[in-house]
C-alpha atoms as a PDB file:
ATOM      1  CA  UNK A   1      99.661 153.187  56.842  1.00  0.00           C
ATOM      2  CA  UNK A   2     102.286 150.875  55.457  1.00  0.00           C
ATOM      3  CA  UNK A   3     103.861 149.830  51.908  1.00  0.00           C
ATOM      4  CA  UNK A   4     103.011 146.613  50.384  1.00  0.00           C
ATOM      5  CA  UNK A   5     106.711 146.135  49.055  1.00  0.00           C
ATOM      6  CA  UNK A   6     110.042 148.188  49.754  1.00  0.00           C
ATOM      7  CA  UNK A   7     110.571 151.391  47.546  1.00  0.00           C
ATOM      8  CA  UNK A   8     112.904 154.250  48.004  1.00  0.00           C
ATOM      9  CA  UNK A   9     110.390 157.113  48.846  1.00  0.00           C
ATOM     10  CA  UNK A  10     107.316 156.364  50.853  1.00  0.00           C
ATOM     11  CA  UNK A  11     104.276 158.274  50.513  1.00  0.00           C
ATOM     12  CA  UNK A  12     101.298 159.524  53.365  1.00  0.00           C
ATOM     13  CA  UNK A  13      98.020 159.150  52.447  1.00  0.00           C
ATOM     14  CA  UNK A  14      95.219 160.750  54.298  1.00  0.00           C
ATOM     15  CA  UNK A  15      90.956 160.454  53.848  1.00  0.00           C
ATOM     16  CA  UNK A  16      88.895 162.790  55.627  1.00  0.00           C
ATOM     17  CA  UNK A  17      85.213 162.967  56.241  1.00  0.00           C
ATOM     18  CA  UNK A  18      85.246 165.500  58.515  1.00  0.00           C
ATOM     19  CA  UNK A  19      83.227 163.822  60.604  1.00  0.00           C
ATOM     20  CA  UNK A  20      84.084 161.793  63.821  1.00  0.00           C
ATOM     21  CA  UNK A  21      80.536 159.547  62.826  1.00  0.00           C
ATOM     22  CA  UNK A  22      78.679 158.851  59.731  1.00  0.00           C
ATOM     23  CA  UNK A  23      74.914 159.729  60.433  1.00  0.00           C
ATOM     24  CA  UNK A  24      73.750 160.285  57.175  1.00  0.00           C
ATOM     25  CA  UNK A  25      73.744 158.121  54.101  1.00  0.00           C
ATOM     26  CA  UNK A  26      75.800 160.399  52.072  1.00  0.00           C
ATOM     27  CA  UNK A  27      79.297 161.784  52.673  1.00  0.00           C
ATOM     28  CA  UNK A  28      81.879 163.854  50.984  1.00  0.00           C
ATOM     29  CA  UNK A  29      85.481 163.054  51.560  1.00  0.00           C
ATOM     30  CA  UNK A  30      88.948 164.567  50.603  1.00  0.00           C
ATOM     31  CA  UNK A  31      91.943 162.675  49.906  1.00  0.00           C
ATOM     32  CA  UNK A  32      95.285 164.332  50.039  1.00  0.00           C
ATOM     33  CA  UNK A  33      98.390 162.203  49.087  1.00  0.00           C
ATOM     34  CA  UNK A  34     102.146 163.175  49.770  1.00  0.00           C
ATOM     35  CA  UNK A  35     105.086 161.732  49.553  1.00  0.00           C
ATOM     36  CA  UNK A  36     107.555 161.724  52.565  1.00  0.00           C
ATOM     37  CA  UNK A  37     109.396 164.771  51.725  1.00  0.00           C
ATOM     38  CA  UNK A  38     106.701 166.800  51.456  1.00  0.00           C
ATOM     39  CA  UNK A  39     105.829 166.825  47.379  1.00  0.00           C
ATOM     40  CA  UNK A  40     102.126 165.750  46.374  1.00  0.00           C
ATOM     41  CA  UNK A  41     101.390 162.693  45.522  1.00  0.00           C
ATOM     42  CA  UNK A  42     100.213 163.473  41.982  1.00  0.00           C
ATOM     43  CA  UNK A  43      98.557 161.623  39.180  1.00  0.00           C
ATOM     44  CA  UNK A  44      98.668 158.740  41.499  1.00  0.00           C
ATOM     45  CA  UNK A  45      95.533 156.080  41.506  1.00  0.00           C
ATOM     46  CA  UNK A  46      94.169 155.302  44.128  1.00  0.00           C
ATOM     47  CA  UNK A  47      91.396 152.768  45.649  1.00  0.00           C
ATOM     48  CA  UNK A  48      89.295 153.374  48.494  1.00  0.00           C
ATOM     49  CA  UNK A  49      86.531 149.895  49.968  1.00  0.00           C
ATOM     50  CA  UNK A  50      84.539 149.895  52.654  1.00  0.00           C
ATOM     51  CA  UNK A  51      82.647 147.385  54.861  1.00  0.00           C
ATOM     52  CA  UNK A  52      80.165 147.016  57.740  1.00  0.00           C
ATOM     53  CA  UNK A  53      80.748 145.135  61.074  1.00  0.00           C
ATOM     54  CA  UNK A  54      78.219 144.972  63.386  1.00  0.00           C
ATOM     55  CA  UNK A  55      78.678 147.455  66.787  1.00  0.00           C
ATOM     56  CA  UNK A  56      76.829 147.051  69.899  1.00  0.00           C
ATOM     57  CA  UNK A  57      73.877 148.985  70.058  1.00  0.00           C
ATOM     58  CA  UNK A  58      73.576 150.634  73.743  1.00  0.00           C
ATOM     59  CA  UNK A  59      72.524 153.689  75.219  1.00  0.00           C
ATOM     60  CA  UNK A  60      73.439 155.661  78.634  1.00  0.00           C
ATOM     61  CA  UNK A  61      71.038 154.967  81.306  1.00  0.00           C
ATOM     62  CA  UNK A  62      68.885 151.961  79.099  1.00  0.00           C
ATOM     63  CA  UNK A  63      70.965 148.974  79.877  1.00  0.00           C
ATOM     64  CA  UNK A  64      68.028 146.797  80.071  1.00  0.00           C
ATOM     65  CA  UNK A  65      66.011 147.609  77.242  1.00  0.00           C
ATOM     66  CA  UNK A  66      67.090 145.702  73.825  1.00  0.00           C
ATOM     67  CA  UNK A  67      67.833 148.042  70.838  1.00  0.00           C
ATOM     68  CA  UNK A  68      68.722 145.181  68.524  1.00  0.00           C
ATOM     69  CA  UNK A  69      67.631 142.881  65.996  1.00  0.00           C
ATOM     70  CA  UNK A  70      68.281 139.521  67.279  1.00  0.00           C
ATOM     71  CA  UNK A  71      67.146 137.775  64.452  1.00  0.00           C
ATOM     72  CA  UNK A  72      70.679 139.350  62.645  1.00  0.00           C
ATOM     73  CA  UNK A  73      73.081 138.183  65.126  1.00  0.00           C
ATOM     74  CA  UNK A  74      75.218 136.679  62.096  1.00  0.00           C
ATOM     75  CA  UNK A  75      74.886 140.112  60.290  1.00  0.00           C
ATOM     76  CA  UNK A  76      77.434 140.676  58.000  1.00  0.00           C
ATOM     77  CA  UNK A  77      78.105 142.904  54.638  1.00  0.00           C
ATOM     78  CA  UNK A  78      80.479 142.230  51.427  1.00  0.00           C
ATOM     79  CA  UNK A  79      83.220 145.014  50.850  1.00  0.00           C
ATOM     80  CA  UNK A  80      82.039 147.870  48.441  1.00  0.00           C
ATOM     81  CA  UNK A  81      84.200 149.862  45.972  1.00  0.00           C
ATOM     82  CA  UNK A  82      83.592 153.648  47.531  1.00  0.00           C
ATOM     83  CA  UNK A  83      86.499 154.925  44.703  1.00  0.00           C
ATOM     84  CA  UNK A  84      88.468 153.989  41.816  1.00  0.00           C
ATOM     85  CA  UNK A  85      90.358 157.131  40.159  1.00  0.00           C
ATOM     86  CA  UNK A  86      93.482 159.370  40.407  1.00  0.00           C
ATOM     87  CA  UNK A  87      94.785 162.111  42.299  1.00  0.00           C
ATOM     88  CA  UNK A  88      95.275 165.736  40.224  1.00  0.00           C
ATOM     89  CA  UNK A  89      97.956 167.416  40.460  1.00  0.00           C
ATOM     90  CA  UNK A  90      97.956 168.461  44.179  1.00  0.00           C
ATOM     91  CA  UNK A  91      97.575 165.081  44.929  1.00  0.00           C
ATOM     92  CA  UNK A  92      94.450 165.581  46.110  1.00  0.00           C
ATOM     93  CA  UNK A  93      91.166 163.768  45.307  1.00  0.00           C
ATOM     94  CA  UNK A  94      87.589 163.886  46.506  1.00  0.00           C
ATOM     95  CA  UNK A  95      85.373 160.876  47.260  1.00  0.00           C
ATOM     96  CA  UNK A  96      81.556 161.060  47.256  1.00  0.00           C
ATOM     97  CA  UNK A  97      80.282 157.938  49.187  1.00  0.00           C
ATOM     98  CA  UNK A  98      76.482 156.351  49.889  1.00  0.00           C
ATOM     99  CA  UNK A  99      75.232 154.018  52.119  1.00  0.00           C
ATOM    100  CA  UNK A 100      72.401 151.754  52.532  1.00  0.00           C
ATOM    101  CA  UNK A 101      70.175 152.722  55.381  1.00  0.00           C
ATOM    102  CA  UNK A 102      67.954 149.607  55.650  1.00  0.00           C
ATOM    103  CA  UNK A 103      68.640 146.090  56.667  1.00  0.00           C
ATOM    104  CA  UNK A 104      71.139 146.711  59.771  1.00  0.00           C
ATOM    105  CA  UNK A 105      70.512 145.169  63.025  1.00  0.00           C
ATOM    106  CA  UNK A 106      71.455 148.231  64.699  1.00  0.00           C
ATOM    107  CA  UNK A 107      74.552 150.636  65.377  1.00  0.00           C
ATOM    108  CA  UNK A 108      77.891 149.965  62.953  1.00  0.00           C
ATOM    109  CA  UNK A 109      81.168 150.248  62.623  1.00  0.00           C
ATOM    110  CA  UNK A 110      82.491 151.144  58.986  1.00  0.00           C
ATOM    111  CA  UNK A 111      85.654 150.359  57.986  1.00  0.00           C
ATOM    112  CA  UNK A 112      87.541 151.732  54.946  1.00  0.00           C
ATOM    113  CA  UNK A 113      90.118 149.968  53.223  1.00  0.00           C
ATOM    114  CA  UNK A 114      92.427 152.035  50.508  1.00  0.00           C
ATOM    115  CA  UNK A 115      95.144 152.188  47.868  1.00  0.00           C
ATOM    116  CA  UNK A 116      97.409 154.399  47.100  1.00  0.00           C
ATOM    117  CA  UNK A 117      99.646 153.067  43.373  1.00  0.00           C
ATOM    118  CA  UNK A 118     102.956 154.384  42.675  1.00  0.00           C
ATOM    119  CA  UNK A 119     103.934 153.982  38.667  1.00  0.00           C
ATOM    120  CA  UNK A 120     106.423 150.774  39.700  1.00  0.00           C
ATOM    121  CA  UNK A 121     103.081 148.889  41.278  1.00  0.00           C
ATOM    122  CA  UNK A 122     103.789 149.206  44.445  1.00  0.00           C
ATOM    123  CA  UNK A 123     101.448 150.316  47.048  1.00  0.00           C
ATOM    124  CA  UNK A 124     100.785 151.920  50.252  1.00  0.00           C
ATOM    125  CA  UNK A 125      97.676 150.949  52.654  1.00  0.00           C
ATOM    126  CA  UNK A 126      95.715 153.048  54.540  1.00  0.00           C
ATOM    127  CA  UNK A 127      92.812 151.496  56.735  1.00  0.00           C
ATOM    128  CA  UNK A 128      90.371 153.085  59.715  1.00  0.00           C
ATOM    129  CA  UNK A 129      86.995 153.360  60.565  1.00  0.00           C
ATOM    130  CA  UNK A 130      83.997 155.459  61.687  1.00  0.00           C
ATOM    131  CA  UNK A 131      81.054 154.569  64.005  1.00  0.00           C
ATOM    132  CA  UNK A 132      78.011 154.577  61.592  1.00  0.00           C
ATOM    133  CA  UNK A 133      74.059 154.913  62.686  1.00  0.00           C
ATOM    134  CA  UNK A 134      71.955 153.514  59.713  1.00  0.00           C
ATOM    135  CA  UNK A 135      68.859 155.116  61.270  1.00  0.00           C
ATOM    136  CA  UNK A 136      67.617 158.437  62.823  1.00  0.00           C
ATOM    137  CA  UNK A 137      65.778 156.842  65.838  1.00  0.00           C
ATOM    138  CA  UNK A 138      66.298 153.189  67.488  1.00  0.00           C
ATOM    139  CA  UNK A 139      63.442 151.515  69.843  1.00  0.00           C
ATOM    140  CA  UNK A 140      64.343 149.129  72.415  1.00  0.00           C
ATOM    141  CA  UNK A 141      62.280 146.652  74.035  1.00  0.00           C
ATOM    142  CA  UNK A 142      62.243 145.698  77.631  1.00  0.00           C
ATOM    143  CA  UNK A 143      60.096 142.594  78.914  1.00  0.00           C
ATOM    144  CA  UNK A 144      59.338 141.352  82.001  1.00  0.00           C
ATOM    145  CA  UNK A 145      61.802 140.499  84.366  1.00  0.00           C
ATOM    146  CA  UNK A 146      59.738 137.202  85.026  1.00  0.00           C
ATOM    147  CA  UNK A 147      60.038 134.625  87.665  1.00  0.00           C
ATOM    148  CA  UNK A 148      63.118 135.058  90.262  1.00  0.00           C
ATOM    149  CA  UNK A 149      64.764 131.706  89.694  1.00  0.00           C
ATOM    150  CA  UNK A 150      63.902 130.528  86.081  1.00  0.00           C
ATOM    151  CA  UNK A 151      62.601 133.540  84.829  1.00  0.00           C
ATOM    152  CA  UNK A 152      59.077 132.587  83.496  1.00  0.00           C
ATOM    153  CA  UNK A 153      55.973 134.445  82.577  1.00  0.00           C
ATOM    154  CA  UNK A 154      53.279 132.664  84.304  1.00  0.00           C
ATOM    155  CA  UNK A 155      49.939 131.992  82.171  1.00  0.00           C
ATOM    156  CA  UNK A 156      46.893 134.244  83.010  1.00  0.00           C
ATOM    157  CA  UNK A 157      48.470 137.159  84.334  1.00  0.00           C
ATOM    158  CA  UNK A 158      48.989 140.611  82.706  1.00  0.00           C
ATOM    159  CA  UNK A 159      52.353 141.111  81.330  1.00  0.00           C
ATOM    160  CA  UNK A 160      53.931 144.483  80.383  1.00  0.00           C
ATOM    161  CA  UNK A 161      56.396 145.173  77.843  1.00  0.00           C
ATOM    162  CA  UNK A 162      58.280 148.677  77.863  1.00  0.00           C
ATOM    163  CA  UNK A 163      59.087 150.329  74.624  1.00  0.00           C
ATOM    164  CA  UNK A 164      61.225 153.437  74.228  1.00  0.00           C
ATOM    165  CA  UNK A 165      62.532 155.410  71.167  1.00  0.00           C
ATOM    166  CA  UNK A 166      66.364 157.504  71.404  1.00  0.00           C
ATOM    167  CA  UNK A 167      67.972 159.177  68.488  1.00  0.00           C
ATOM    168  CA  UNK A 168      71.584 158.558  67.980  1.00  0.00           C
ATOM    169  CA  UNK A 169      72.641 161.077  71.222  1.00  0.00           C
ATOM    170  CA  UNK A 170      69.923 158.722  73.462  1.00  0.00           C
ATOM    171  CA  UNK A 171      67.500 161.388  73.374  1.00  0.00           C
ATOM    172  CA  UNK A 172      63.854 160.828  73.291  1.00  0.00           C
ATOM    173  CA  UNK A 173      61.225 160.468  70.082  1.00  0.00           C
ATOM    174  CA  UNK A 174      58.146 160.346  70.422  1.00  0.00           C
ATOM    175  CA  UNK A 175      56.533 158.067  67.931  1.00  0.00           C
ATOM    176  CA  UNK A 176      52.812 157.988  66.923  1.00  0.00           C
ATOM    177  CA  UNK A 177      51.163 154.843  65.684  1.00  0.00           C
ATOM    178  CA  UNK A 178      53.661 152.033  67.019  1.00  0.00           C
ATOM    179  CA  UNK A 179      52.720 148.439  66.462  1.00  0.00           C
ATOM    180  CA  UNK A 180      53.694 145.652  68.906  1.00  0.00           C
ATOM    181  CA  UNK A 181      53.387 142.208  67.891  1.00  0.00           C
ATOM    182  CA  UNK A 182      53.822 138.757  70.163  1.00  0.00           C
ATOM    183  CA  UNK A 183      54.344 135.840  68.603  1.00  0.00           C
ATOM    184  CA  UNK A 184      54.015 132.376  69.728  1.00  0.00           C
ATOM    185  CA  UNK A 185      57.400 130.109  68.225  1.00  0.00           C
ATOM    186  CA  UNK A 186      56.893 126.263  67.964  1.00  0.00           C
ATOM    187  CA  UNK A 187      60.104 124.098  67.342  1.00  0.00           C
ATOM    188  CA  UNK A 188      59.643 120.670  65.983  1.00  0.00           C
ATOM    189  CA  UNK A 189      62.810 118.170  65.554  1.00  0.00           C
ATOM    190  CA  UNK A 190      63.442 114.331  65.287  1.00  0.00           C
ATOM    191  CA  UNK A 191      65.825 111.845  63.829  1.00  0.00           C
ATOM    192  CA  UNK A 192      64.725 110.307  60.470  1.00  0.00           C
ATOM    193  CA  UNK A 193      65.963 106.618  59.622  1.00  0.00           C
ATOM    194  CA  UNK A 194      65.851 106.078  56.110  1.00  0.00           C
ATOM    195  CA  UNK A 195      65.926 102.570  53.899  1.00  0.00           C
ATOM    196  CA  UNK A 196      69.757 101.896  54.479  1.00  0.00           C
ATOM    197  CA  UNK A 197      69.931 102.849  58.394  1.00  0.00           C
ATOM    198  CA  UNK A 198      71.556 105.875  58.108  1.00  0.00           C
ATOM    199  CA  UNK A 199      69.657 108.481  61.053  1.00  0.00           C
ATOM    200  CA  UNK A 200      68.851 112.513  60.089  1.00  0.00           C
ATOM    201  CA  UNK A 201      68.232 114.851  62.343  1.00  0.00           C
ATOM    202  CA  UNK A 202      65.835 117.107  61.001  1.00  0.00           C
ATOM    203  CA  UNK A 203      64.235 120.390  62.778  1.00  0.00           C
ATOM    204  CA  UNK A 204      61.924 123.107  61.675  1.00  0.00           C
ATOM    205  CA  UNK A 205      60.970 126.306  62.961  1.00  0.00           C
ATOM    206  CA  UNK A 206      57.360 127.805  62.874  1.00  0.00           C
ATOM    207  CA  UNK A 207      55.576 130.827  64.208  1.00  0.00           C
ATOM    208  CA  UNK A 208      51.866 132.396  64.914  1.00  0.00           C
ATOM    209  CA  UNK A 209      50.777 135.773  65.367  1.00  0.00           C
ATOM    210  CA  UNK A 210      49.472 135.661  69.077  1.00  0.00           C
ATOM    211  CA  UNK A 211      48.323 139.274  69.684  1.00  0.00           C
ATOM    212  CA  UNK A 212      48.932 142.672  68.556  1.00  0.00           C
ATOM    213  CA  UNK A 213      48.311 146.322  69.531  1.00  0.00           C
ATOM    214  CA  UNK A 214      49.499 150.153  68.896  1.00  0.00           C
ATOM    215  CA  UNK A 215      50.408 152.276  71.129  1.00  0.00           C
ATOM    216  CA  UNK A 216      51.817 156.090  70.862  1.00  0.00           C
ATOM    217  CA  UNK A 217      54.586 157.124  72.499  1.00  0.00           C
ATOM    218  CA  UNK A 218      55.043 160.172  75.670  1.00  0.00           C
ATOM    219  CA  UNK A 219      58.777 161.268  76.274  1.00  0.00           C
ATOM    220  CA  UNK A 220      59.865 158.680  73.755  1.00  0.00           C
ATOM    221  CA  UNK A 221      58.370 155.539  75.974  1.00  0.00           C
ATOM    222  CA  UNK A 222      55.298 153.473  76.004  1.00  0.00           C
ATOM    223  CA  UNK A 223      54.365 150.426  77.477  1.00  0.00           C
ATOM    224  CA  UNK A 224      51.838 147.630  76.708  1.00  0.00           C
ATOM    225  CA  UNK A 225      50.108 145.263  78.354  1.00  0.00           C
ATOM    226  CA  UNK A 226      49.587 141.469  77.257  1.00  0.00           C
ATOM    227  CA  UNK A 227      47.967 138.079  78.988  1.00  0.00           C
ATOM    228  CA  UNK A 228      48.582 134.563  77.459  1.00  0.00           C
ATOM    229  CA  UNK A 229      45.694 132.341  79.069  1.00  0.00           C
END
């Protein structure tokens, strides 16, 4: 917490979820404002933000399995109004907030941003943040190891990818119905020399659908079993 310019009586301002994480996509939180002796902060306005950074996405015990998008690595999420109002006359205020729950790349990190006016314009800051899991259950993915030194999947042998589903606490889920894709990815680049000598590089990406399966889940894993001839 700190004052955006000098003024003669400070003021605390405090935002509670009651929550040490945000697992849902709804929350209720109280704002209390006071000023350094002790008096509420009333009839003051206030602004709270908030904005998404991308957290790592691990669990105890599944080091090697993949829980995370990597087609999202540059994630990243504009800052959102949460509140815009004023405290009553306790200095109090309460601040309903909703989140998306689609489009993350895995576990985040929310941070909230706020505002707290005095009548002269001056302002105090308060800023934290609170883990936040998007979704109820997370699979990871674990391929082959392949070979020892450059870590290839040789042609016309079975291959087996391990799949397993945790909740938030890195429980197991056990999922019915799951659908595993493979997908072969074909790169093409050159350099293009136009009329008046003057080289482009130019590079497009392409995929196919290779093969595909289900398979249902027992203690939250699964495994299946491909060949590339």
């Amino acid at each position: 917490l700190y004052s955006s310019a000098a003024s003669d009586v400070y003021k605390r301002q405090n935002l509670d979820f009651g929550q040490e994480r945000i697992v849902s996509k709804s929350i209720q939180g109280n704002l209390t404002v006071n000023w350094l002796h002790g008096a509420p902060g009333r009839n003051l306005k206030a602004e709270f933000d908030v904005i998404f950074s991308r957290s790592q996405t691990r669990f105890v015990k599944y080091d090697d399995f993949v829980f995370e998008e990597p087609y999202l690595k540059s994630f990243h999420t504009n800052s959102t109004r949460l509140f815009e109002g004023f405290t009553d006359e306790n200095g109090k205020a309460v601040i309903n907030a909703s989140f998306e729950t689609e489009g993350y790349p895995g576990f985040m990190t929310a941070v909230f941003k706020g505002k707290v006016f005095e009548e002269s314009g001056n302002f105090s800051i308060d800023r934290f943040s609170l883990p936040y899991y998007p979704y109820e259950s997370y699979a990871g993915v674990r391929v082959p190891a392949g070979e020892k030194y450059s870590g290839m999947l040789y042609t016309d042998q079975d291959q087996k990818v391990d799949v397993v589903f945790l909740d938030i606490d890195g429980k197991p889920v056990n999922r019915e119905g799951v659908e595993i894709s493979l997908y072969k990815l074909n790169r093409y680049w050159w350099w293009d020399n136009a009329y008046d000598d003057i080289a482009n590089y130019i590079e497009n990406d392409s995929k196919s659908l290779f093969k595909s399966g289900s398979v249902a889940t027992a203690n939250g894993k699964a495994s299946w079993t491909f060949k590339v001839a």
